[in-house]
C-alpha atoms as a PDB file:
ATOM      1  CA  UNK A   1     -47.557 -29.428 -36.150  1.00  0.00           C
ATOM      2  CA  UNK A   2     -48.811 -25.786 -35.041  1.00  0.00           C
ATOM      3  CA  UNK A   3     -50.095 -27.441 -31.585  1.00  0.00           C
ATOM      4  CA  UNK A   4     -46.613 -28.812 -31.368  1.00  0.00           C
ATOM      5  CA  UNK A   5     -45.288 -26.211 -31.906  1.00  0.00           C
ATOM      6  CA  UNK A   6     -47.665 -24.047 -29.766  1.00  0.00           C
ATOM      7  CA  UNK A   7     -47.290 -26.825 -26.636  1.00  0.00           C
ATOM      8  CA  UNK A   8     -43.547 -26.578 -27.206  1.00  0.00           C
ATOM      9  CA  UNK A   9     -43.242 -22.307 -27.134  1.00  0.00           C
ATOM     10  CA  UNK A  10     -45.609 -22.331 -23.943  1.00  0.00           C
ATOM     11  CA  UNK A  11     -43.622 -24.630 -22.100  1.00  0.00           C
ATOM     12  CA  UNK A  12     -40.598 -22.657 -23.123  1.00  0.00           C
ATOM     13  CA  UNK A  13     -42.421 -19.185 -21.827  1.00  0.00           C
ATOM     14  CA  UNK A  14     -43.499 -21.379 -18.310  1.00  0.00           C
ATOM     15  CA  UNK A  15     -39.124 -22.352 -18.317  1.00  0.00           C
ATOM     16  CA  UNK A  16     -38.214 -18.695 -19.294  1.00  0.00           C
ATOM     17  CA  UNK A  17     -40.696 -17.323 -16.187  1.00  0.00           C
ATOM     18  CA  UNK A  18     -39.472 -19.649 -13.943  1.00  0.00           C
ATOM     19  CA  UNK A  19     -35.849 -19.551 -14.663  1.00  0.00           C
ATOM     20  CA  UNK A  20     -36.176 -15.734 -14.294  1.00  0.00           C
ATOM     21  CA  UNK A  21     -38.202 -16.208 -11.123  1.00  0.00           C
ATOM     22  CA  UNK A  22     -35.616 -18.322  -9.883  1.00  0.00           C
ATOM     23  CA  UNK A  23     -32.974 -15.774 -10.663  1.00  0.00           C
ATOM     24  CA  UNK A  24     -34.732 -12.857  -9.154  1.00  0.00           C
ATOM     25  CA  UNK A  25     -35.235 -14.960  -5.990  1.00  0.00           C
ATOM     26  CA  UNK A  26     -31.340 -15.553  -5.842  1.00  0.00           C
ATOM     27  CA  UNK A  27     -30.496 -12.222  -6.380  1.00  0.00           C
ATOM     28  CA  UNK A  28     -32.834 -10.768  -3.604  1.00  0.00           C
ATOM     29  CA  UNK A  29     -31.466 -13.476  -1.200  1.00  0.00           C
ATOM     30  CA  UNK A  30     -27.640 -12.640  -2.481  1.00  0.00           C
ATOM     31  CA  UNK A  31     -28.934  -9.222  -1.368  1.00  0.00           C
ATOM     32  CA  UNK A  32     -30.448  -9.610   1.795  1.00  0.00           C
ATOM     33  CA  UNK A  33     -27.200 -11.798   3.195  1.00  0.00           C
ATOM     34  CA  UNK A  34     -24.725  -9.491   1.536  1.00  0.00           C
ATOM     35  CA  UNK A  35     -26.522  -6.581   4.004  1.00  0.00           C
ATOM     36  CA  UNK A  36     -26.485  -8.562   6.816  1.00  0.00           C
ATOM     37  CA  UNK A  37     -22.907  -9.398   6.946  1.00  0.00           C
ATOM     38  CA  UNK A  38     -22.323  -5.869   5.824  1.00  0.00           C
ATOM     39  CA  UNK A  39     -23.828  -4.437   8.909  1.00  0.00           C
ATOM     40  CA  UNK A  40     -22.630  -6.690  10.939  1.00  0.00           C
ATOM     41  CA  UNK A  41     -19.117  -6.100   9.727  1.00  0.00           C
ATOM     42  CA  UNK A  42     -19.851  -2.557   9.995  1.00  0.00           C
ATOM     43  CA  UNK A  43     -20.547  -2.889  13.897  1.00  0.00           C
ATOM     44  CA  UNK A  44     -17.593  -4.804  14.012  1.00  0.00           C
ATOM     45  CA  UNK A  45     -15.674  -2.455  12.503  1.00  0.00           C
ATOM     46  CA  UNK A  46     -17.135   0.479  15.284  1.00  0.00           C
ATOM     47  CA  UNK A  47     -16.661  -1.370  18.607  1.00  0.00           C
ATOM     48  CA  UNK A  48     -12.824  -2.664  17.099  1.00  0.00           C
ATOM     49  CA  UNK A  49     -11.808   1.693  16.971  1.00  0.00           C
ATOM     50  CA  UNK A  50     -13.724   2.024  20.552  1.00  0.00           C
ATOM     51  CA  UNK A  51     -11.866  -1.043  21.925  1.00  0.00           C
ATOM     52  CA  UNK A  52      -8.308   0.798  20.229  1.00  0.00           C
ATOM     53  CA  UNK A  53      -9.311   3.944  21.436  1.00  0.00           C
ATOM     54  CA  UNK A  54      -9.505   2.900  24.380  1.00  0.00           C
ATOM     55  CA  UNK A  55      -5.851   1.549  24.476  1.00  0.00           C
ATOM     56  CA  UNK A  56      -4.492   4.443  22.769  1.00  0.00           C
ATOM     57  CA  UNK A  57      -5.821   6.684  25.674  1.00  0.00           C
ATOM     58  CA  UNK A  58      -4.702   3.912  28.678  1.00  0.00           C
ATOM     59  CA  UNK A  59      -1.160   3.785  26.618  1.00  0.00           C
ATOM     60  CA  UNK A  60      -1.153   7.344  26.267  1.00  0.00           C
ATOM     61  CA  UNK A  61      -1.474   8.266  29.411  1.00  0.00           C
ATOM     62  CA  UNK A  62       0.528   5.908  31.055  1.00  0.00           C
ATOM     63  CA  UNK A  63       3.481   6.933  28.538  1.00  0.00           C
ATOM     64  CA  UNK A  64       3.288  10.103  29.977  1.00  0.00           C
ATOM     65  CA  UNK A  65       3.583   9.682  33.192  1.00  0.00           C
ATOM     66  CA  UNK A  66       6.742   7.319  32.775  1.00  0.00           C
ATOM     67  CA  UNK A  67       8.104   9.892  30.601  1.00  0.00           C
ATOM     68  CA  UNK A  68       7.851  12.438  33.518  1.00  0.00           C
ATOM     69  CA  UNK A  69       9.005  10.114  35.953  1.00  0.00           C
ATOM     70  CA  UNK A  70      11.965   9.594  33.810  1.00  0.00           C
ATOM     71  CA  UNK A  71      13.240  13.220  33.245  1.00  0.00           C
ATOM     72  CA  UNK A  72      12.398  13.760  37.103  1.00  0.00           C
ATOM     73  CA  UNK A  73      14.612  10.936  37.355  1.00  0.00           C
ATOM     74  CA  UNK A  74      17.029  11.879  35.443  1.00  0.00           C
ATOM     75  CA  UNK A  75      17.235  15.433  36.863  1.00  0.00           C
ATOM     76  CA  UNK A  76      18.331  14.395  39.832  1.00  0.00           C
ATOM     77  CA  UNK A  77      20.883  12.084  39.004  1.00  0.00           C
ATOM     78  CA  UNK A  78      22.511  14.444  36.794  1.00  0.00           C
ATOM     79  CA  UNK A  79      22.003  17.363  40.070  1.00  0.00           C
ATOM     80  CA  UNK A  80      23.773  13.786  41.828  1.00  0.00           C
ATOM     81  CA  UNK A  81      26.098  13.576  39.686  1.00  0.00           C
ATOM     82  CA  UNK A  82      27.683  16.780  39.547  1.00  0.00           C
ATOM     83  CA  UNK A  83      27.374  16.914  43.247  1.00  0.00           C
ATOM     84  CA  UNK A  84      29.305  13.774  43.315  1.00  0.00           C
ATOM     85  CA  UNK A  85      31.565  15.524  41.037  1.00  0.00           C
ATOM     86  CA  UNK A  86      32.621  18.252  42.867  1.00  0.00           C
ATOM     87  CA  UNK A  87      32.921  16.883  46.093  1.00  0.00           C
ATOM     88  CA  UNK A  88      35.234  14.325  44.186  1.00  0.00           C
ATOM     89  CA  UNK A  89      37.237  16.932  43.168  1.00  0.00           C
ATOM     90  CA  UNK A  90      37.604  19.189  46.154  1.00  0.00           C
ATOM     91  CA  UNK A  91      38.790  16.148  47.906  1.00  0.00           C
ATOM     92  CA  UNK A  92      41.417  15.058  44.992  1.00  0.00           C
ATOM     93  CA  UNK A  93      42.631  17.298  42.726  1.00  0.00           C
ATOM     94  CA  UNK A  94      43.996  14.921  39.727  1.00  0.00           C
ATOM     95  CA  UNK A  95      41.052  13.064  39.663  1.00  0.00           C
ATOM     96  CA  UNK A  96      39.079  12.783  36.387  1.00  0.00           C
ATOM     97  CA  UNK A  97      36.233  14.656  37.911  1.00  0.00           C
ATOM     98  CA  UNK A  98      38.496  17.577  38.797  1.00  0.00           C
ATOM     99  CA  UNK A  99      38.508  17.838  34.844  1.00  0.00           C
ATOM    100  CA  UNK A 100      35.075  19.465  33.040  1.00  0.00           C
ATOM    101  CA  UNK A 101      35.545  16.876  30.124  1.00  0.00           C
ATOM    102  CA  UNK A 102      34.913  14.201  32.847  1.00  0.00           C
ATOM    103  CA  UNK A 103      32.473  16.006  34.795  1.00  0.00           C
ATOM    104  CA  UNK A 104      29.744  14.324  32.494  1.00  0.00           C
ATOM    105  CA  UNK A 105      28.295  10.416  33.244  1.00  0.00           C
ATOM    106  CA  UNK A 106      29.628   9.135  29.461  1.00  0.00           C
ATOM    107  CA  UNK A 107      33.026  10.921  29.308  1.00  0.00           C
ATOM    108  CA  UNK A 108      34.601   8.591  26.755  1.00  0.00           C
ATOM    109  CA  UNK A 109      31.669   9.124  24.534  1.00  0.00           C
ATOM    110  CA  UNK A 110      33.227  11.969  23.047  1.00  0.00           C
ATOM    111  CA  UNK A 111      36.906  10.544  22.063  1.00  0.00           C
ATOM    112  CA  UNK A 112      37.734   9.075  19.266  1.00  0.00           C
ATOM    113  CA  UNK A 113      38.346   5.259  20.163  1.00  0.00           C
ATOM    114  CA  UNK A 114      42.005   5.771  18.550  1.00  0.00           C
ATOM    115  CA  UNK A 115      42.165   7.929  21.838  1.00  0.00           C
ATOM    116  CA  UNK A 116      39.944   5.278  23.986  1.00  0.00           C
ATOM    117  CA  UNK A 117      42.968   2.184  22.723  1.00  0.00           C
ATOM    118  CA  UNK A 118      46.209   4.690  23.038  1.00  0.00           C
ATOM    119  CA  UNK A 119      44.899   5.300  26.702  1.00  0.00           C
ATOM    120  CA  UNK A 120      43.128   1.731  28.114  1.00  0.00           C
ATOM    121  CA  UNK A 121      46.549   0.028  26.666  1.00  0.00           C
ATOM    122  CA  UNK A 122      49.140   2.633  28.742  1.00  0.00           C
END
């Protein structure tokens, strides 16, 4: 019974070391791949914020020079415009743009469209 018993508790020692072997050897693999996709990601990660950098400054700077096209733009057809204006109302006195109220490209922007109704229906 003892060498039974003695057989029987080595073989469970020999199972306990490998089963811990085997565990150990799991874990430092789990390891190793868990680094490698975390530096990978990591690189990833880097060359995705130079790659949007790099959009943010192209869309950046072309948004900027649209925007000053468009207020040059702008600027001048409001200088237009209120050349337009008074040459309109040199030439005909009752015109709209004889008024100041009308002298501005949106004129019925400003009344009330109780106003706009009494005066497209007369």
């Amino acid at each position: 019974m003892a060498v039974m018993e003695k057989e029987f508790g080595e073989e469970e020692l020999d199972a306990r070391q490998e089963f811990e072997s085997a565990k150990e050897e799991i874990k430092n693999k789990n390891s190793e791949e868990y680094n490698v996709l975390r530096f990978t990601l990591e690189g990833l990660i880097e060359e995705l914020e130079k790659h949007f950098d790099s959009a943010h400054a192209n869309y950046t700077a072309t948004t900027e020079q649209r925007t000053i096209d468009f207020k040059s733009l702008t600027l001048k057809d409001q200088q237009r415009w209120a050349r337009d204006s008074a040459a309109a109302a040199n030439r005909n006195p009752r015109s709209p743009a004889a008024f100041p109220r009308f002298a501005s490209p949106r004129p019925w922007r400003s009344f009330p469209r109780t106003c706009l109704s009494f005066l497209l229906s007369a």
